[in-house]
Protein backbone atom coordinates (compact mmCIF):
# COMPACT_ATOMS: atom_id res chain seq x y z
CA UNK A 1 88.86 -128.82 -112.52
CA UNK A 2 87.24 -131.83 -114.11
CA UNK A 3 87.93 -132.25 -117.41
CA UNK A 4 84.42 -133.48 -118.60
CA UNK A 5 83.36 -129.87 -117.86
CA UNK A 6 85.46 -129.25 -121.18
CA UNK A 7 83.27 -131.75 -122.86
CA UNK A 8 81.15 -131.40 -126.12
CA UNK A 9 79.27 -133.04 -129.40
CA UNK A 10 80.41 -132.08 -132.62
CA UNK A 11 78.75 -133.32 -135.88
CA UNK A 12 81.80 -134.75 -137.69
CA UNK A 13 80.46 -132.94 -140.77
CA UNK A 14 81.64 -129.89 -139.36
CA UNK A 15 85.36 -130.73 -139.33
CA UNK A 16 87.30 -128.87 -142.21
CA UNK A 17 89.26 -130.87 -144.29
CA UNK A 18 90.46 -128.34 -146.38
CA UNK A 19 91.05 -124.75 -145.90
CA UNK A 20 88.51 -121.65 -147.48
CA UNK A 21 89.93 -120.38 -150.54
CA UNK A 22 90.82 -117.56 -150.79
CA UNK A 23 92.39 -117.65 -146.82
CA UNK A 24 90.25 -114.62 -145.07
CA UNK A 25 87.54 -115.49 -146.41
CA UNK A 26 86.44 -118.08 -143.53
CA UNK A 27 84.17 -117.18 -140.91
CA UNK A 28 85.12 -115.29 -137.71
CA UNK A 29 83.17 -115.71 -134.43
CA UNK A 30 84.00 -112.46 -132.53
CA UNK A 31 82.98 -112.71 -128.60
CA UNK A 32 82.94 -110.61 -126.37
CA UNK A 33 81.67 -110.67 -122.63
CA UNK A 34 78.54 -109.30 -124.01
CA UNK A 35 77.79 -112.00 -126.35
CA UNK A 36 78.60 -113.39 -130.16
CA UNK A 37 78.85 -111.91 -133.37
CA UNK A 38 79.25 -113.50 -136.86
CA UNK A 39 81.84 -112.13 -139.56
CA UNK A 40 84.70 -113.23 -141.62
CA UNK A 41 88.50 -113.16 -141.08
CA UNK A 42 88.56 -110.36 -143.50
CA UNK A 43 86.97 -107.99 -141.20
CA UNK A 44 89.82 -108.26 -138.68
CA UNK A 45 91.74 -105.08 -139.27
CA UNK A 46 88.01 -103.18 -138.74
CA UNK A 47 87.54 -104.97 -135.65
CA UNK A 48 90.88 -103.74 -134.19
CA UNK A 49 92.04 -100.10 -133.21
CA UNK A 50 95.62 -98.42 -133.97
CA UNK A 51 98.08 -99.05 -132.07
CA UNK A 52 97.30 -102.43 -131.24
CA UNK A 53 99.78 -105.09 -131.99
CA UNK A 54 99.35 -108.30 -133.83
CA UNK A 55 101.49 -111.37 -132.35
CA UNK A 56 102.47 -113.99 -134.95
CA UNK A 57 104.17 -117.00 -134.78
CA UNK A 58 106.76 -117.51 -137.76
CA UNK A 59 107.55 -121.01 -137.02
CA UNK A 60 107.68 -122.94 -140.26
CA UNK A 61 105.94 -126.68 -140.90
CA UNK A 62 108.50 -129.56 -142.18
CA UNK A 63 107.11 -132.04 -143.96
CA UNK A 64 107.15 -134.83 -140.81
CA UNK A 65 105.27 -137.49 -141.71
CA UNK A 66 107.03 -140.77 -143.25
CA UNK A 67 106.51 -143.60 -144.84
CA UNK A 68 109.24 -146.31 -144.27
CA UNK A 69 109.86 -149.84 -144.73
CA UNK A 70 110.96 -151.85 -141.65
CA UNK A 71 113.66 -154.85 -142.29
CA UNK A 72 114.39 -157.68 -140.11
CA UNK A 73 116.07 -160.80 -140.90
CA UNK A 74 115.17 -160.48 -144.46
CA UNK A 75 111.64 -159.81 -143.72
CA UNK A 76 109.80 -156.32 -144.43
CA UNK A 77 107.14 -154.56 -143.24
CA UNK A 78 105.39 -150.75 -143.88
CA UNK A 79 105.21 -148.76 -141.26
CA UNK A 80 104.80 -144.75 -140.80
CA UNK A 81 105.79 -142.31 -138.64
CA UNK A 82 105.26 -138.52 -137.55
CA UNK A 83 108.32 -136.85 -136.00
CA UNK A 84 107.53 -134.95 -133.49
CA UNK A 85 110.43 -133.62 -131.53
CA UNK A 86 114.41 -133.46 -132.51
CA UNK A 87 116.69 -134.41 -130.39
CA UNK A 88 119.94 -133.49 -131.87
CA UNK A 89 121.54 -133.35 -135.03
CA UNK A 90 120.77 -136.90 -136.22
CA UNK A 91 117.58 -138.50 -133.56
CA UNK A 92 114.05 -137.52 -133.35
CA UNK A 93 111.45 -138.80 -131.86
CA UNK A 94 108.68 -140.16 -133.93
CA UNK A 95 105.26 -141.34 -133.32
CA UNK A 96 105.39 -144.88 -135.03
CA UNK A 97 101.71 -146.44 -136.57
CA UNK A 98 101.56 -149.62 -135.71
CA UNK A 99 104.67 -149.12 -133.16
CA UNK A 100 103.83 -153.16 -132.66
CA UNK A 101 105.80 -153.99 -135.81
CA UNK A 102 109.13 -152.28 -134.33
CA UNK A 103 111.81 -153.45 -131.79
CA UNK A 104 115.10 -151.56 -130.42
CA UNK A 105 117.57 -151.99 -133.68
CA UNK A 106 114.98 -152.70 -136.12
CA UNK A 107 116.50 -150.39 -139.34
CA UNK A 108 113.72 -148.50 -141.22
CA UNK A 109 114.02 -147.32 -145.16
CA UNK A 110 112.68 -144.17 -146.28
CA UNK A 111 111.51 -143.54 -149.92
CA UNK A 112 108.84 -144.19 -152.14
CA UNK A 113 107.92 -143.25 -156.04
CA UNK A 114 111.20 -143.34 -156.99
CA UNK A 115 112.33 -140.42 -154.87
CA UNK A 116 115.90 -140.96 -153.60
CA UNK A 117 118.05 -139.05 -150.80
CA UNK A 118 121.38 -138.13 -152.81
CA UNK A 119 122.76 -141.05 -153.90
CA UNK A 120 120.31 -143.47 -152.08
CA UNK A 121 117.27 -144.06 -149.60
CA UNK A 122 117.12 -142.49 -146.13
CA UNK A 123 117.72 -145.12 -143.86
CA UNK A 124 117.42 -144.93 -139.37
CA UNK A 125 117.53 -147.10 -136.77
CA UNK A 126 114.89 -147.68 -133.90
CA UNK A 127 116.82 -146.64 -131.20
CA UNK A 128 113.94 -146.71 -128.04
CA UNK A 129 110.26 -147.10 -127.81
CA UNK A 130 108.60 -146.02 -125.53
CA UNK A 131 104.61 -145.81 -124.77
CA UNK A 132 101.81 -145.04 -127.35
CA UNK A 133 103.55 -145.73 -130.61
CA UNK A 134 106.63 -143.39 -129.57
CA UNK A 135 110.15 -144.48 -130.72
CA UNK A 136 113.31 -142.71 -131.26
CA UNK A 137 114.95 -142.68 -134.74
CA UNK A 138 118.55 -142.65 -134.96
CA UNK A 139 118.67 -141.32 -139.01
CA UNK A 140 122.17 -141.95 -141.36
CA UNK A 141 122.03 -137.98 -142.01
CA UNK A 142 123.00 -135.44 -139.91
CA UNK A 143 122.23 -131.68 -139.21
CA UNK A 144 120.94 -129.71 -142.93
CA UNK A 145 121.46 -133.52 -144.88
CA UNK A 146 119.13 -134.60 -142.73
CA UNK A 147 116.97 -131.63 -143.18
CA UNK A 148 117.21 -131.63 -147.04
CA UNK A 149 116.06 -135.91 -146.62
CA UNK A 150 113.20 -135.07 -144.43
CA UNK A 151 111.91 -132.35 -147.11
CA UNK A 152 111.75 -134.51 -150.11
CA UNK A 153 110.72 -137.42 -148.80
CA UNK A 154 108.28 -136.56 -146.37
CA UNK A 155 104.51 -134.96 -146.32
CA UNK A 156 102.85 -132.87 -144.23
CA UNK A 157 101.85 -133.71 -140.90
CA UNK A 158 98.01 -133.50 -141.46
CA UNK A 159 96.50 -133.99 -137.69
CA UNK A 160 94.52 -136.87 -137.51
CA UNK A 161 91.18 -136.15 -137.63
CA UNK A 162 91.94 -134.83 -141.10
CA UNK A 163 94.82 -137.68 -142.10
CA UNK A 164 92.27 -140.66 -141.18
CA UNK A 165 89.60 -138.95 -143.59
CA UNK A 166 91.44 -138.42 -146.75
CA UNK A 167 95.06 -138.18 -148.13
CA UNK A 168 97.30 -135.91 -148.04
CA UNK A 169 97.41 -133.53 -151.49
CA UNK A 170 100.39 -131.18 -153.16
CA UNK A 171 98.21 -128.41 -152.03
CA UNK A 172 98.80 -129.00 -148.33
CA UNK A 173 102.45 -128.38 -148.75
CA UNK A 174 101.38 -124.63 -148.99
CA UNK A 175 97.95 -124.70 -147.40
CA UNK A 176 99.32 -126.07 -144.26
CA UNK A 177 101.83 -123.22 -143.75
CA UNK A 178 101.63 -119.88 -142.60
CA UNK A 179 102.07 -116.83 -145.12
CA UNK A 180 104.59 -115.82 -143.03
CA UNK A 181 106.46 -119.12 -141.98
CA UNK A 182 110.40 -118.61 -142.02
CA UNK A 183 111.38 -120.87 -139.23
CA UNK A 184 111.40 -124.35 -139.06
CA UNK A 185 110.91 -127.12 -137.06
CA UNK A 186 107.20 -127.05 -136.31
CA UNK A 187 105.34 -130.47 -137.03
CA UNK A 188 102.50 -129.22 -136.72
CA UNK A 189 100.84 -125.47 -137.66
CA UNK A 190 99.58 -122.73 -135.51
CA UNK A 191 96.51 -122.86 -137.57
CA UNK A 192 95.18 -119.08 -136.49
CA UNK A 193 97.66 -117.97 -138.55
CA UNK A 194 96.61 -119.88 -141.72
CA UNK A 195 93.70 -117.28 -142.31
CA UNK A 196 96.22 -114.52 -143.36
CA UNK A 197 96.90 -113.32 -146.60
CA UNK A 198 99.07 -110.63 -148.09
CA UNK A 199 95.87 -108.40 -148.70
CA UNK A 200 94.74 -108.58 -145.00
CA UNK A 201 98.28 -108.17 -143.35
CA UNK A 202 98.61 -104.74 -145.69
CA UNK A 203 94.38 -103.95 -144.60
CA UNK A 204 96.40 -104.56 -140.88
CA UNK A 205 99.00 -101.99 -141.31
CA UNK A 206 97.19 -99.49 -143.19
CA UNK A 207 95.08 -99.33 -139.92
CA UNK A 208 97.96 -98.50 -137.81
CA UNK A 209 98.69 -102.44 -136.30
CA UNK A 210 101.46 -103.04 -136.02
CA UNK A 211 103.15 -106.70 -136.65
CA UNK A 212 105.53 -108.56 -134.32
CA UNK A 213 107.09 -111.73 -134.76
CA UNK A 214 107.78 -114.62 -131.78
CA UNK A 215 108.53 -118.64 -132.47
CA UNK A 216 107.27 -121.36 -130.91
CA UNK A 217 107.56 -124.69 -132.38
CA UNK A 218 104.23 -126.33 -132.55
CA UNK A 219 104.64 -130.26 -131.16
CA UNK A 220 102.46 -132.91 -131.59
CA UNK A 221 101.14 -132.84 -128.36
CA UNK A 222 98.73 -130.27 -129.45
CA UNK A 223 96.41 -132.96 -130.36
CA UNK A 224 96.24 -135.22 -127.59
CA UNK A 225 93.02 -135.03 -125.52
CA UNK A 226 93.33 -134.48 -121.75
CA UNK A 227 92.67 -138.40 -120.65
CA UNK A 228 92.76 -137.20 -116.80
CA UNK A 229 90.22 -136.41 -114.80
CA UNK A 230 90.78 -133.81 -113.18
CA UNK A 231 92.98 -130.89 -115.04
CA UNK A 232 95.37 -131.17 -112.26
CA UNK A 233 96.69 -134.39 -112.93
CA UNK A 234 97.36 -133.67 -116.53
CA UNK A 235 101.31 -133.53 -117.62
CA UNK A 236 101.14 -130.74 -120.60
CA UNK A 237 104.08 -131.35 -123.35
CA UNK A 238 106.89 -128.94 -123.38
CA UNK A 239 107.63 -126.56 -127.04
CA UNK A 240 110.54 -124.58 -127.48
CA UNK A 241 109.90 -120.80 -127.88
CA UNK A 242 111.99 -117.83 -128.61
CA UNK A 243 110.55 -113.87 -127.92
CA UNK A 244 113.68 -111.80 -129.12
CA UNK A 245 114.70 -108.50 -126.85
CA UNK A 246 114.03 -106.47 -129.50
CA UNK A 247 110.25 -107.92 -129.92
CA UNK A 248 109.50 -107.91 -125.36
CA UNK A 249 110.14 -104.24 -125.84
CA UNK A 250 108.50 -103.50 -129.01
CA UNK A 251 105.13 -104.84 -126.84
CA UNK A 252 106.07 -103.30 -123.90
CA UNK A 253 105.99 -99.73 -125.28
CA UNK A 254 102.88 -100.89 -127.10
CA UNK A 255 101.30 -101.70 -123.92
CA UNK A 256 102.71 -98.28 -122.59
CA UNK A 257 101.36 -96.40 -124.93
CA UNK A 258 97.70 -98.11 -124.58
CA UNK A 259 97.41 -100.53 -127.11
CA UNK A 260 96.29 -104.03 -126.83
CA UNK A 261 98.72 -106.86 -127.41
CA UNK A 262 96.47 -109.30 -129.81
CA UNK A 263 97.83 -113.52 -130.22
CA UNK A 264 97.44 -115.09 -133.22
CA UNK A 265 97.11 -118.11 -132.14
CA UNK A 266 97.26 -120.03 -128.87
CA UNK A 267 100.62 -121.14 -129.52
CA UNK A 268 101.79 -117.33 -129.47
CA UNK A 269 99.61 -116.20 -126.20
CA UNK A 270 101.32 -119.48 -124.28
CA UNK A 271 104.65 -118.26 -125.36
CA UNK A 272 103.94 -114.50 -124.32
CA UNK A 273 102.73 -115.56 -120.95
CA UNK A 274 105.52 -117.70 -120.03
CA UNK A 275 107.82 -114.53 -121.15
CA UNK A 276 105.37 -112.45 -119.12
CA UNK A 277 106.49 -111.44 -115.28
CA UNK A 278 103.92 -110.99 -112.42
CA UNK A 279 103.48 -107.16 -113.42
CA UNK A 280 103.08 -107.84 -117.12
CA UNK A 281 106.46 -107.23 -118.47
CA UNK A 282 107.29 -109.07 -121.44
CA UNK A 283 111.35 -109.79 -121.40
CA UNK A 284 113.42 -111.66 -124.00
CA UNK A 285 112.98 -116.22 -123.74
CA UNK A 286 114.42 -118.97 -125.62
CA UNK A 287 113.53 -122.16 -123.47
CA UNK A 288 110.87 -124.88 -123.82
CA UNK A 289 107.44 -123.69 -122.29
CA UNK A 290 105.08 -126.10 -120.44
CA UNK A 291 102.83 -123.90 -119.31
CA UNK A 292 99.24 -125.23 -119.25
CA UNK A 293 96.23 -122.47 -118.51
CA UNK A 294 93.24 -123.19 -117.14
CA UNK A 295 89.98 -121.20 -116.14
CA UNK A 296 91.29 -119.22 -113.02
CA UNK A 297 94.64 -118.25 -114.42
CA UNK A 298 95.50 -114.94 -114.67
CA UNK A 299 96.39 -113.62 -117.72
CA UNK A 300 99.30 -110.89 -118.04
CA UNK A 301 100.06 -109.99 -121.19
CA UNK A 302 98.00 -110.82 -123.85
CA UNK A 303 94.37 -109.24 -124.33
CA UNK A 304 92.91 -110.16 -127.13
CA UNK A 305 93.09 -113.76 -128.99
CA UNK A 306 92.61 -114.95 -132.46
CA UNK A 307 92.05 -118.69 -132.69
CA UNK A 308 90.27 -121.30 -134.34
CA UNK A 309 87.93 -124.06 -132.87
CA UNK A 310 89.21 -126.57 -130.61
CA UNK A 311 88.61 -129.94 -129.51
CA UNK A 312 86.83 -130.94 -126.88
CA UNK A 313 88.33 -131.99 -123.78
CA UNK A 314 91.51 -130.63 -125.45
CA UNK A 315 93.76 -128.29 -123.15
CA UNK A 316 93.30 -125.48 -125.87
CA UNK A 317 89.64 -125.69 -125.13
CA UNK A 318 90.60 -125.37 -121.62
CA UNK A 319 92.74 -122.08 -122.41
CA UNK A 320 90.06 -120.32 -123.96
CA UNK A 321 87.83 -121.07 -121.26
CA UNK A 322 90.38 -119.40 -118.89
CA UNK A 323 90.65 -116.43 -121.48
CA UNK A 324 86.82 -115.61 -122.35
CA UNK A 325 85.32 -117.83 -119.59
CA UNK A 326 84.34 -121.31 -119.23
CA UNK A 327 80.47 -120.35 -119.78
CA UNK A 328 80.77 -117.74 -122.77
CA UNK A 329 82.83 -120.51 -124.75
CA UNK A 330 80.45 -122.87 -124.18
CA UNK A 331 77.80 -120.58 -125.48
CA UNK A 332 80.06 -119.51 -128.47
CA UNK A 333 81.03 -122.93 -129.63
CA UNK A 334 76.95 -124.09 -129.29
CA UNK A 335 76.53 -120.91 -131.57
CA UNK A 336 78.94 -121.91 -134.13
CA UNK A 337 77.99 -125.67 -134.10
CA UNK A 338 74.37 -124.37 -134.88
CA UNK A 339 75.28 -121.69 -137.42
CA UNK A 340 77.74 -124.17 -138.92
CA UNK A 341 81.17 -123.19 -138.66
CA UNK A 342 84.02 -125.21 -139.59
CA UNK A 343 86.19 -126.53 -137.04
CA UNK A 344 89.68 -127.64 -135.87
CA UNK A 345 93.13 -127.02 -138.41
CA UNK A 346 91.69 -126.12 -141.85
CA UNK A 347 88.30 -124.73 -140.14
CA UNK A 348 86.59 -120.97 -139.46
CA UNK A 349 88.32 -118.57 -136.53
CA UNK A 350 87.30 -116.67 -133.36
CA UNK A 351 88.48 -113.21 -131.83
CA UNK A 352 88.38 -113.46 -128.38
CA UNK A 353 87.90 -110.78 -126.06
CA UNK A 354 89.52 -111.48 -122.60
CA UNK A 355 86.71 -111.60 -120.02
């Protein structure tokens, strides 16, 4: 399809750059193939039945983004990265900003304000670059050292069109993170979930949903836009993803029994659907997922979607095309541009009805 059928204006005043306080109290856009309806995240538990079940993804944020000092033959320079994938116990890859100040061996040191990784900085080498700022970082630390480096002297991985407006704040470290985050390695959050609280997952059980729990770790690559132009020649990034045995039949004697399967999150529908076989069946996965969904897939397992407002052009815009239909989310998002809803990471919701 072309991708500039995906296309639309949004004020920039409309882009959240911090979350509502307290969580379910941001605006929900329910739709339906009847039309849109305006409430609030709160409502959610009213607006499902018993014996439904809520899909959440527990991956946990780290603290990815760095600021480092590049040194070369006595010379500095600052430079900052975002990791965004590991590649073993030491490496990561890492988007680098300005990449242009790096070369292959170039060593990087990590600390600032006086904060110090045991008994010094954190120090890595550049050990590859490769296009659009991305390098590999070969770090001095290994395995949890590494881990416990990475947490103290890093921030959270803001996405950009929140990072370029304003700094990152202390209060990100939790707003940025799921209620129920026990998992890491995601740089980046599956923001559908940020909307919970305590309160609202206890409204959720008194009403008979029940809660499952599936991983993906969110990459990156969530952010980029779709540059091709046609979907077809887009390469979608790969996330690793884990749906436990014990979870694929938990939903498959929910579906059994009648009840809906509801994702929180796009992150946990493209997960479920890439555990999903051709009849529906959820089974047990642990493997990266590629899968990239379009208008004319067909869905099997998930049937109702919680997620918050996407970009345009943006191959999460393109799934929820495919889920409620390119046409109703076109109407929806001109709805909630006009009634002013907040978009993107820290923004309002939606509650998608498959069409």
């Amino acid at each position: 399809m072309r991708t500039d059928l995906f296309d639309f204006d949004l004020p920039e005043s409309l882009i959240a750059l911090t979350p509502a306080s307290p969580r379910d109290s941001a605006r929900l856009l329910v739709v339906t193939p009847g039309g849109v309806t305006d409430r609030t995240v709160v409502d959610l538990a009213a607006l499902l039945r018993p014996g439904d079940a809520l899909v959440v993804n527990d991956t946990r944020v780290i603290p990815a983004a760095l600021s480092g000092r590049r040194t070369r033959g006595g010379n500095e320079a600052k430079v900052t990265f975002n990791l965004t994938k590991r590649l073993d116990e030491s490496r990561w890859k890492a988007l680098a900003r300005p990449a242009k100040r790096l070369a292959v061996g170039d060593r990087v040191r990590f600390g600032h304000d006086g904060k110090v990784c045991f008994a010094g900085m954190l120090d890595a080498t550049v050990e590859a670059k490769g296009e659009a700022g991305e390098v590999v970082l070969a770090f001095g630390l290994h395995g949890g050292y590494l881990d416990v480096a990475i947490g103290e002297l890093g921030e959270m991985p803001l996405p950009p069109y929140i990072a370029g407006r304003r700094s990152p704040a202390d209060s990100d470290r939790a707003d940025y993170q799921t209620v129920y985050a026990t998992r890491d390695g995601a740089v980046a959050a599956p923001t559908a979930g940020l909307h919970f609280t305590p309160g609202l997952l206890g409204a959720l059980e008194a009403r008979g949903v029940s809660r499952h729990t599936v991983t993906l770790h969110v990459g990156a690559g969530t952010f980029l836009p779709v540059k091709a132009e046609d979907t077809a020649e887009h390469t979608m990034h790969a996330e690793w993803g884990e749906v436990t045995a014990e979870t694929a039949a938990s939903l498959n004697a929910v579906r059994a029994g009648g009840g809906r399967i509801v994702a929180v999150g796009t992150t946990s529908l493209r997960l479920l659907e890439s555990a999903a076989s051709e009849d529906g069946t959820i089974r047990a996965f642990s493997a990266e997922t590629a899968i990239f969904i379009t208008p004319g897939y067909r869905f099997r397992a998930v049937d109702v979607l919680m997620t918050n407002f996407h970009l345009p052009r943006s191959t999460l815009f393109m799934l929820v095309s495919a889920f409620a239909g390119l046409d109703t989310m076109r109407a929806a998002y001109a709805h909630a541009i006009t009634e002013g809803y907040r978009f993107y990471s820290y923004g309002d919701s939606s509650l998608l009805f498959r069409a």
